[in-house]
C-alpha atoms as a PDB file:
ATOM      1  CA  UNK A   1     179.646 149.231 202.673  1.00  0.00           C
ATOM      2  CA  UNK A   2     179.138 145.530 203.070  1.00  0.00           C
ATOM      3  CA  UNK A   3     180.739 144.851 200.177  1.00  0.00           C
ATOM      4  CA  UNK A   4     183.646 147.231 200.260  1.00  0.00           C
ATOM      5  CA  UNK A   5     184.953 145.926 203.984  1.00  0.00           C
ATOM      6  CA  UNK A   6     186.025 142.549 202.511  1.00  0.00           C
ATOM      7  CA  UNK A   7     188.905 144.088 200.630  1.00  0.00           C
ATOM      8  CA  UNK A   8     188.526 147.440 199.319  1.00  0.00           C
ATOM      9  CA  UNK A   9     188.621 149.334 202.222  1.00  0.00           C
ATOM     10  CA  UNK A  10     191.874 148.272 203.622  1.00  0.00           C
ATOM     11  CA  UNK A  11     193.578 150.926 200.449  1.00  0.00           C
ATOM     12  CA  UNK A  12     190.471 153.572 200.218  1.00  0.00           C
ATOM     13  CA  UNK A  13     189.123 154.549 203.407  1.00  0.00           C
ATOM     14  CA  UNK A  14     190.460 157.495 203.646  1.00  0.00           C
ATOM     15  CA  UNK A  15     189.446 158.178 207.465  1.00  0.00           C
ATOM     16  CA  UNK A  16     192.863 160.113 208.176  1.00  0.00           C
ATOM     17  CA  UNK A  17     192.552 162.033 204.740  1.00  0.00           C
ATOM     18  CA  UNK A  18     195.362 159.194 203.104  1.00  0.00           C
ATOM     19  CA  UNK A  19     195.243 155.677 202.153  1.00  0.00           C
ATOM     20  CA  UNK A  20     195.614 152.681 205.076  1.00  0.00           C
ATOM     21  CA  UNK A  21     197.244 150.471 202.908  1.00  0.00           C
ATOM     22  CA  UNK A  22     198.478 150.321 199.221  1.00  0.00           C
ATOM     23  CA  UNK A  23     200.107 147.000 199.218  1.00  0.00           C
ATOM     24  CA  UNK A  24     202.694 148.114 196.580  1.00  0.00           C
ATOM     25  CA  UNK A  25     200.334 150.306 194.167  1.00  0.00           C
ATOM     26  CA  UNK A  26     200.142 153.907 193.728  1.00  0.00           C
ATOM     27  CA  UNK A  27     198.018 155.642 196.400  1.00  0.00           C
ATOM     28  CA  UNK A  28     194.161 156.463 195.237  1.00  0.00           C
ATOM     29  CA  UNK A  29     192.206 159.262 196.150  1.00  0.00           C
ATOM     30  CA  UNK A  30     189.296 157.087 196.375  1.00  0.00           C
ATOM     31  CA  UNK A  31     187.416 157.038 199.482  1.00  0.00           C
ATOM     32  CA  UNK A  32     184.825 153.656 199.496  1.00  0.00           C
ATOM     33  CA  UNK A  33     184.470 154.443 203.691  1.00  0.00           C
ATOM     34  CA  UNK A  34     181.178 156.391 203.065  1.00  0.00           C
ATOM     35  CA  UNK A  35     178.794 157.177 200.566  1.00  0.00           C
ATOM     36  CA  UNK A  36     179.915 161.070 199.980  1.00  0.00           C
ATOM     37  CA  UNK A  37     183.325 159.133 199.258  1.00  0.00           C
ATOM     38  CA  UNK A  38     182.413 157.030 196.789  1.00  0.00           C
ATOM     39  CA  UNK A  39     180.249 159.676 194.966  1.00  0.00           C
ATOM     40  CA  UNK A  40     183.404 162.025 195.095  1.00  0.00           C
ATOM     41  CA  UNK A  41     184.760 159.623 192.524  1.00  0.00           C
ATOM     42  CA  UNK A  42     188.862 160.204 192.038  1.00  0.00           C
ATOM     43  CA  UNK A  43     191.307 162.906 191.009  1.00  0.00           C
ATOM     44  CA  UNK A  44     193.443 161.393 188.298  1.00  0.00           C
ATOM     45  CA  UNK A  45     197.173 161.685 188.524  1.00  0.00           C
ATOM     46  CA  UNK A  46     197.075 164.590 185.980  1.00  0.00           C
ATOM     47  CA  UNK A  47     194.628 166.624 188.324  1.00  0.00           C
ATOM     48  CA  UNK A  48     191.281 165.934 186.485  1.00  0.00           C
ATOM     49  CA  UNK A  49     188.398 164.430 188.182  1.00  0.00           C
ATOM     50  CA  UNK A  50     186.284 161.323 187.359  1.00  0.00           C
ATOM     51  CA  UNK A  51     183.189 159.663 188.587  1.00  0.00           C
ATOM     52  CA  UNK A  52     183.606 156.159 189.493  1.00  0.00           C
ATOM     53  CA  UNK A  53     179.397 155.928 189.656  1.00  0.00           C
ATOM     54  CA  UNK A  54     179.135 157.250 185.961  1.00  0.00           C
ATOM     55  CA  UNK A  55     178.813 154.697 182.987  1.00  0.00           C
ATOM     56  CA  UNK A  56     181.883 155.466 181.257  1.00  0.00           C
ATOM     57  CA  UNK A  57     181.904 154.166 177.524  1.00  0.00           C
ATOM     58  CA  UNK A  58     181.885 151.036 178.393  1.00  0.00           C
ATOM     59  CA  UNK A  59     178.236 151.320 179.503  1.00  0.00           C
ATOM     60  CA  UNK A  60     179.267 150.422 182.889  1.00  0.00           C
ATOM     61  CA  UNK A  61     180.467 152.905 186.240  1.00  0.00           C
ATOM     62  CA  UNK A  62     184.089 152.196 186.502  1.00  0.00           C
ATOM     63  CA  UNK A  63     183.470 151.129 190.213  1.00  0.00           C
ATOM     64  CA  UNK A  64     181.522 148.126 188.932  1.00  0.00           C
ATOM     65  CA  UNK A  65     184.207 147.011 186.458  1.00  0.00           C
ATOM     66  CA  UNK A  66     186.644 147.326 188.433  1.00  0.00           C
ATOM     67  CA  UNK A  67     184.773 144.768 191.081  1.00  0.00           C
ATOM     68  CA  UNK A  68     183.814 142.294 188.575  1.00  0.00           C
ATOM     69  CA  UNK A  69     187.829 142.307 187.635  1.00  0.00           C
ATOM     70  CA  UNK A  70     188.985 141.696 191.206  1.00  0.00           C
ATOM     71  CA  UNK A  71     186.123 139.276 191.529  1.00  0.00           C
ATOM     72  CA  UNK A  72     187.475 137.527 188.291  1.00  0.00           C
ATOM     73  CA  UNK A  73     191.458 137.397 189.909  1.00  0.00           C
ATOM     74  CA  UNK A  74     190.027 136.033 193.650  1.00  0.00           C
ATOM     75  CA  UNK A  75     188.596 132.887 191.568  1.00  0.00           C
ATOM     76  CA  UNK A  76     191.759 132.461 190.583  1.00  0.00           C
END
């Protein structure tokens, strides 16, 4: 949780059942405010689910590449 509350967590806690904040982006049904949230994974905008814990083909869970990209743009 640590490391979601420095900038995740202001678009995916979904405490209310919606998004806080989406700063201009598409609202996410990801929910990083608890662990049954994150292992929920997301619902994909044409209804199909997907694990964001899950080594995709990539060899990595989506969740971790999507960190290491916003980790690569706040270097910037």
């Amino acid at each position: 949780r640590r490391l979601f509350d420095r900038s995740c967590i202001h678009c995916h806690a979904h405490t209310d059942g919606q998004a806080n904040a989406t700063f201009g982006f598409a609202p996410s049904s990801l929910d990083l405010s608890s662990p049954d949230g994150v292992r929920a994974g997301v619902t994909l905008p044409d209804g199909t689910h997907r694990s964001v814990i899950t080594p995709d083909d990539s060899g990595l869970p989506p969740l971790v590449w999507r960190l290491m990209r916003r980790h690569e743009e706040a270097a910037r």
